[in-house]
Protein backbone atom coordinates (compact mmCIF):
# COMPACT_ATOMS: atom_id res chain seq x y z
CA UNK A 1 21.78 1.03 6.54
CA UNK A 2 18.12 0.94 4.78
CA UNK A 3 16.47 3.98 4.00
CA UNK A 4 12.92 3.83 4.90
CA UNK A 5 10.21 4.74 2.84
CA UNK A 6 6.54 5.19 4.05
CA UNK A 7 3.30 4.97 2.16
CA UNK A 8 0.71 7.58 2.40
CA UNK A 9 -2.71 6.82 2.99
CA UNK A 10 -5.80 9.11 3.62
CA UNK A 11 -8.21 7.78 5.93
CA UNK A 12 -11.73 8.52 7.30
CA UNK A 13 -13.34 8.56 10.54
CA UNK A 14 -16.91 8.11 11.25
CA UNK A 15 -18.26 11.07 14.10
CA UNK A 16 -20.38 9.67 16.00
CA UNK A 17 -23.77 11.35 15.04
CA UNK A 18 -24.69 12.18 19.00
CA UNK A 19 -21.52 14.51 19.46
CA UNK A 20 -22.51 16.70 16.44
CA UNK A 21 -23.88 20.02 16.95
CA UNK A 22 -24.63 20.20 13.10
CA UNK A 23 -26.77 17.79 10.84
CA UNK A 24 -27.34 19.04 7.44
CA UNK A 25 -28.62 15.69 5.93
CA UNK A 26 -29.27 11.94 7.41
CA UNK A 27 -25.67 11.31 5.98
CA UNK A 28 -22.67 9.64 7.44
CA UNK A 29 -20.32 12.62 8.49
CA UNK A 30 -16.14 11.84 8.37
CA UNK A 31 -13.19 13.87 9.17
CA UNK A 32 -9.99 13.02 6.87
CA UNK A 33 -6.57 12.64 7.86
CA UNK A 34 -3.82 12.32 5.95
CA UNK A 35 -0.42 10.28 7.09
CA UNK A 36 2.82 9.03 5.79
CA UNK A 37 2.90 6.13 8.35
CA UNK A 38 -0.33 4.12 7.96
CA UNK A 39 0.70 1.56 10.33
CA UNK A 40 -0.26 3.71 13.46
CA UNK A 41 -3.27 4.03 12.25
CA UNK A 42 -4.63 0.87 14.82
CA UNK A 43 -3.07 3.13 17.52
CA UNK A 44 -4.83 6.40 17.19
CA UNK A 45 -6.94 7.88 19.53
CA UNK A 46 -7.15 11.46 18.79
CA UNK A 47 -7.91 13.08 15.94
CA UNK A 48 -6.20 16.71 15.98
CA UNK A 49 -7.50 20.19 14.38
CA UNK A 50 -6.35 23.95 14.25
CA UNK A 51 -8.09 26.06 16.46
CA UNK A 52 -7.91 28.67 14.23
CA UNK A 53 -7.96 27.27 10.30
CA UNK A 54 -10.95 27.37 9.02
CA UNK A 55 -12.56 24.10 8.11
CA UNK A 56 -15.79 23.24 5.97
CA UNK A 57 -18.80 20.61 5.77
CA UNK A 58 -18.77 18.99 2.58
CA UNK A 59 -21.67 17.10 0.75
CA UNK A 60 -19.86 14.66 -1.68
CA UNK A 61 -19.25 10.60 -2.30
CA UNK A 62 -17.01 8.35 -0.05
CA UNK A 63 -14.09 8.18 -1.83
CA UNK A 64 -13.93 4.11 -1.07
CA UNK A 65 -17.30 3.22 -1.30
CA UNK A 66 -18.58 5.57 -3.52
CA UNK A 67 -21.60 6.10 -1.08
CA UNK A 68 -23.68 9.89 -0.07
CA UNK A 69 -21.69 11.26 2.52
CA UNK A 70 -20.52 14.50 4.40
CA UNK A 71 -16.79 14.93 5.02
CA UNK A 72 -15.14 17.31 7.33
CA UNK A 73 -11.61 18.97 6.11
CA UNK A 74 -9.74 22.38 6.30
CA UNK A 75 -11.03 24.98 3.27
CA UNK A 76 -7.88 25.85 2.37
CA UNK A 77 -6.70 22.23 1.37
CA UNK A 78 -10.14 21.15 -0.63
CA UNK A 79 -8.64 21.36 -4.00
CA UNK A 80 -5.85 18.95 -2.90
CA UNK A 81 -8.82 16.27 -2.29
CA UNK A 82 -10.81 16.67 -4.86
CA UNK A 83 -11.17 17.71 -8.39
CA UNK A 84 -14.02 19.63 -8.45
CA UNK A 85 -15.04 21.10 -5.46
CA UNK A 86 -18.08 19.86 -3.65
CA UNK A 87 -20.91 21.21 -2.22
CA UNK A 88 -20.19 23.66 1.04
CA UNK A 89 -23.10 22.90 3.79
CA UNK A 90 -21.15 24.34 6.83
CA UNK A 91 -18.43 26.32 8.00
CA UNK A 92 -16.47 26.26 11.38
CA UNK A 93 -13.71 27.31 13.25
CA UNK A 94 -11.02 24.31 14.41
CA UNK A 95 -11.91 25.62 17.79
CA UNK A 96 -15.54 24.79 17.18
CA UNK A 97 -14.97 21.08 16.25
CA UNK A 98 -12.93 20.20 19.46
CA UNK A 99 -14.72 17.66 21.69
CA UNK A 100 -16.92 15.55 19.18
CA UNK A 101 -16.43 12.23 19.24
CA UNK A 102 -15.76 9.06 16.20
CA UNK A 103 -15.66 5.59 16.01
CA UNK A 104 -12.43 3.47 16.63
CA UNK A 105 -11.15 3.45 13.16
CA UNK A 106 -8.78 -0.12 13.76
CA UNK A 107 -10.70 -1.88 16.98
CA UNK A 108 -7.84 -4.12 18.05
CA UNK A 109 -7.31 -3.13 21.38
CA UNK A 110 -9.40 -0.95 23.99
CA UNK A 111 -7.39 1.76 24.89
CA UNK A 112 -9.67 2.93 27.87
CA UNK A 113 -12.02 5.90 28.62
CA UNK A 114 -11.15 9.33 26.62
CA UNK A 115 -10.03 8.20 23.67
CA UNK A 116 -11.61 9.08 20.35
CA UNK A 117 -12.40 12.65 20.19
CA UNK A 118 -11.32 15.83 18.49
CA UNK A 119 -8.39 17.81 20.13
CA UNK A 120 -6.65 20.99 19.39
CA UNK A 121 -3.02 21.82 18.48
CA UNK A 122 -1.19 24.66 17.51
CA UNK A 123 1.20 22.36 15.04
CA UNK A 124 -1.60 22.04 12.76
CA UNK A 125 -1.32 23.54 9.18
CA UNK A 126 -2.97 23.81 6.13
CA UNK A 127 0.52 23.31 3.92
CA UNK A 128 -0.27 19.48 3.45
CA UNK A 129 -2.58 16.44 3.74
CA UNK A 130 -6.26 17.77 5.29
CA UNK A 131 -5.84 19.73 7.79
CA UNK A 132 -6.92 16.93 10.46
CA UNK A 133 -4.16 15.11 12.24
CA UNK A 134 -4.01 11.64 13.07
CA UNK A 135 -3.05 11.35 16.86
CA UNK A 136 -1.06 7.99 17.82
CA UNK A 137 0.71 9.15 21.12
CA UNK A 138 2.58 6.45 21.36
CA UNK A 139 4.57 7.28 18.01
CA UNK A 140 5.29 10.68 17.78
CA UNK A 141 6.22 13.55 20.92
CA UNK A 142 3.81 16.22 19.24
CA UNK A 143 1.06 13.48 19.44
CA UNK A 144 2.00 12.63 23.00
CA UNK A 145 2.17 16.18 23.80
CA UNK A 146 -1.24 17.32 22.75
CA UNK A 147 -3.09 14.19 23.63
CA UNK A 148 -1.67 14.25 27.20
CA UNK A 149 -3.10 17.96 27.58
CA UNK A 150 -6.27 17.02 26.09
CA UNK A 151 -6.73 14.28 28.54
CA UNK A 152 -6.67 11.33 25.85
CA UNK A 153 -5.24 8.23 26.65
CA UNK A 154 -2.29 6.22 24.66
CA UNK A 155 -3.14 2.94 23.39
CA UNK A 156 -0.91 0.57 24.70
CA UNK A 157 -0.25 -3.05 25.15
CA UNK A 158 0.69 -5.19 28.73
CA UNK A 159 3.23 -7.11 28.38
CA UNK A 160 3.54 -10.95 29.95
CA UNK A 161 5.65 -9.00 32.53
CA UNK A 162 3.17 -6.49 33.50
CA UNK A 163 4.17 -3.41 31.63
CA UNK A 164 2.92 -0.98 29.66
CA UNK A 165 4.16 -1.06 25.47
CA UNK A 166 3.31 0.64 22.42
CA UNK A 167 1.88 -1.77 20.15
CA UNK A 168 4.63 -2.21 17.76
CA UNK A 169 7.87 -3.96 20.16
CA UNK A 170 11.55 -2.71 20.14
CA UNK A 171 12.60 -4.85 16.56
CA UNK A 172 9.82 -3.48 14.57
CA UNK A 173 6.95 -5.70 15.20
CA UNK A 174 3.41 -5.96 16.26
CA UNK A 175 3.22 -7.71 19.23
CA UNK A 176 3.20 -11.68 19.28
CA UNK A 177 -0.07 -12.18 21.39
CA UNK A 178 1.80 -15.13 23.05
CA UNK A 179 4.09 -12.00 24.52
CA UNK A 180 1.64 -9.81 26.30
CA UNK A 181 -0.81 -10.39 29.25
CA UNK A 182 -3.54 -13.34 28.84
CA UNK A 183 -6.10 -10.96 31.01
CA UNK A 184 -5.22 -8.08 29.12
CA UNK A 185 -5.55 -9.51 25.81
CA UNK A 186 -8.87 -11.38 27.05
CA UNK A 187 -10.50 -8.18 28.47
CA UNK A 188 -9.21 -5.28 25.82
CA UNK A 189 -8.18 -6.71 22.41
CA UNK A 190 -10.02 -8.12 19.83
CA UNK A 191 -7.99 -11.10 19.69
CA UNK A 192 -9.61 -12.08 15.82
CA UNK A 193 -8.97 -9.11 14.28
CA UNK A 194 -5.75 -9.04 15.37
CA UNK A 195 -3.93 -12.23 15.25
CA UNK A 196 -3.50 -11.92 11.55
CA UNK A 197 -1.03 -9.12 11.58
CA UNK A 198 0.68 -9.75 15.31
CA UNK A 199 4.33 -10.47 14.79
CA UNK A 200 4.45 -8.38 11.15
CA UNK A 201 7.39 -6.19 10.64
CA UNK A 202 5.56 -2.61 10.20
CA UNK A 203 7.99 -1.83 7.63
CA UNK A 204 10.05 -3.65 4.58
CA UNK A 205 13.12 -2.36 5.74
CA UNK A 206 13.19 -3.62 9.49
CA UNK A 207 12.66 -7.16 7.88
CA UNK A 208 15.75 -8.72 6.59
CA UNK A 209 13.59 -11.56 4.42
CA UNK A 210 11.84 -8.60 2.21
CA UNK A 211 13.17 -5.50 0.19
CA UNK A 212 11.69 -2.70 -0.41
CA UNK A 213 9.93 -4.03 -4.26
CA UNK A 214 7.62 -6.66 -1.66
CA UNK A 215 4.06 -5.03 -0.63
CA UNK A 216 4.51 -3.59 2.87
CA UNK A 217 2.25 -4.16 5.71
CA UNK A 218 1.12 0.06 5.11
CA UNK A 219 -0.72 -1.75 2.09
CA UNK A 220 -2.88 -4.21 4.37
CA UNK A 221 -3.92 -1.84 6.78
């Protein structure tokens, strides 16, 4: 037995500017989510909030790029992001944020109409990461749980049999391309982008030619 150990990784998603209802500046706007297992991150298609936490607006720097930017986060959890708190331009309920729309973070695959919006849950808190969960229904019965109510589809993979699969397979994997459909992969993945990591282990411990010590494919993603 291995134990396994997960990386955690904060991550932001573009909303599109057309959903907003608020514009402060001609600034990108992200929300950031915070999760200990980075590699669903190419299978999220929801992006869940509070309806009742109280979230903010902020007007500070991409913390990648170091670029002008507005970032949307719960209030309570600001000082866990950043040292010095940035400029406030907004305030909103979680309930007021559900339905706006971002960009596919990881564009692999096409998981089909619905997908990429903000939902609602009542397993949200503020006691960790941002107060913005990352939604990968395929991984996780909470996420399948509040994504199926919200009407947002999972993103999965057809197999060379014809059925539907998560996108990492039953030893730990991404999918070989060679195993799934040759229309599906032609007509909803991005076959580029993806080859590269199809066939990785998703974690060090499910791959008996690495150890924990070797850099885990969390780090790539």
């Amino acid at each position: 037995y291995r134990d396994v150990k997960d990386l955690t990784c904060v991550a932001l998603f573009k909303l599109r500017v057309e959903s907003l209802e608020f514009r402060v500046e001609d600034l990108p706007v992200y929300a950031i989510a915070w999760t200990t297992t980075p590699w669903t991150l190419p299978s999220n298609t929801a992006l869940c909030v509070g309806p009742n936490i109280d979230y903010v607006l902020l007007k500070t720097v991409h913390p990648y790029t170091e670029e002008p930017c507005q970032i949307l986060m719960a209030k309570a959890l600001v000082g866990t992001m950043f040292k010095e708190t940035p400029e406030v331009v907004a305030e909103f309920k979680g309930s007021e944020l559900v339905g706006i729309e971002y960009e596919q973070l990881i564009p692999w695959v096409n998981p089909g109409e619905g997908a990429f919006r903000i939902i609602a849950g009542d397993y949200v808190t503020t006691e960790d990461g941002t107060g913005i969960v990352h939604i990968a229904p395929t991984f996780g019965a909470d996420d399948k749980r509040v994504a199926a109510a919200a009407g947002i589809p999972p993103l999965q993979l057809i197999d060379k049999d014809g059925k539907p699969q998560p996108m990492v397979d039953r030893t730990g994997k991404f999918f070989r391309i060679e195993d799934l459909d040759p229309e599906f992969v032609k007509n909803c993945m991005d076959v580029e982008a993806y080859r590269p990591y199809a066939g990785q282990f998703v974690k060090n411990a499910y791959d008996p030619t690495k150890t924990e010590k070797d850099k885990s494919l969390d780090v790539d993603i």
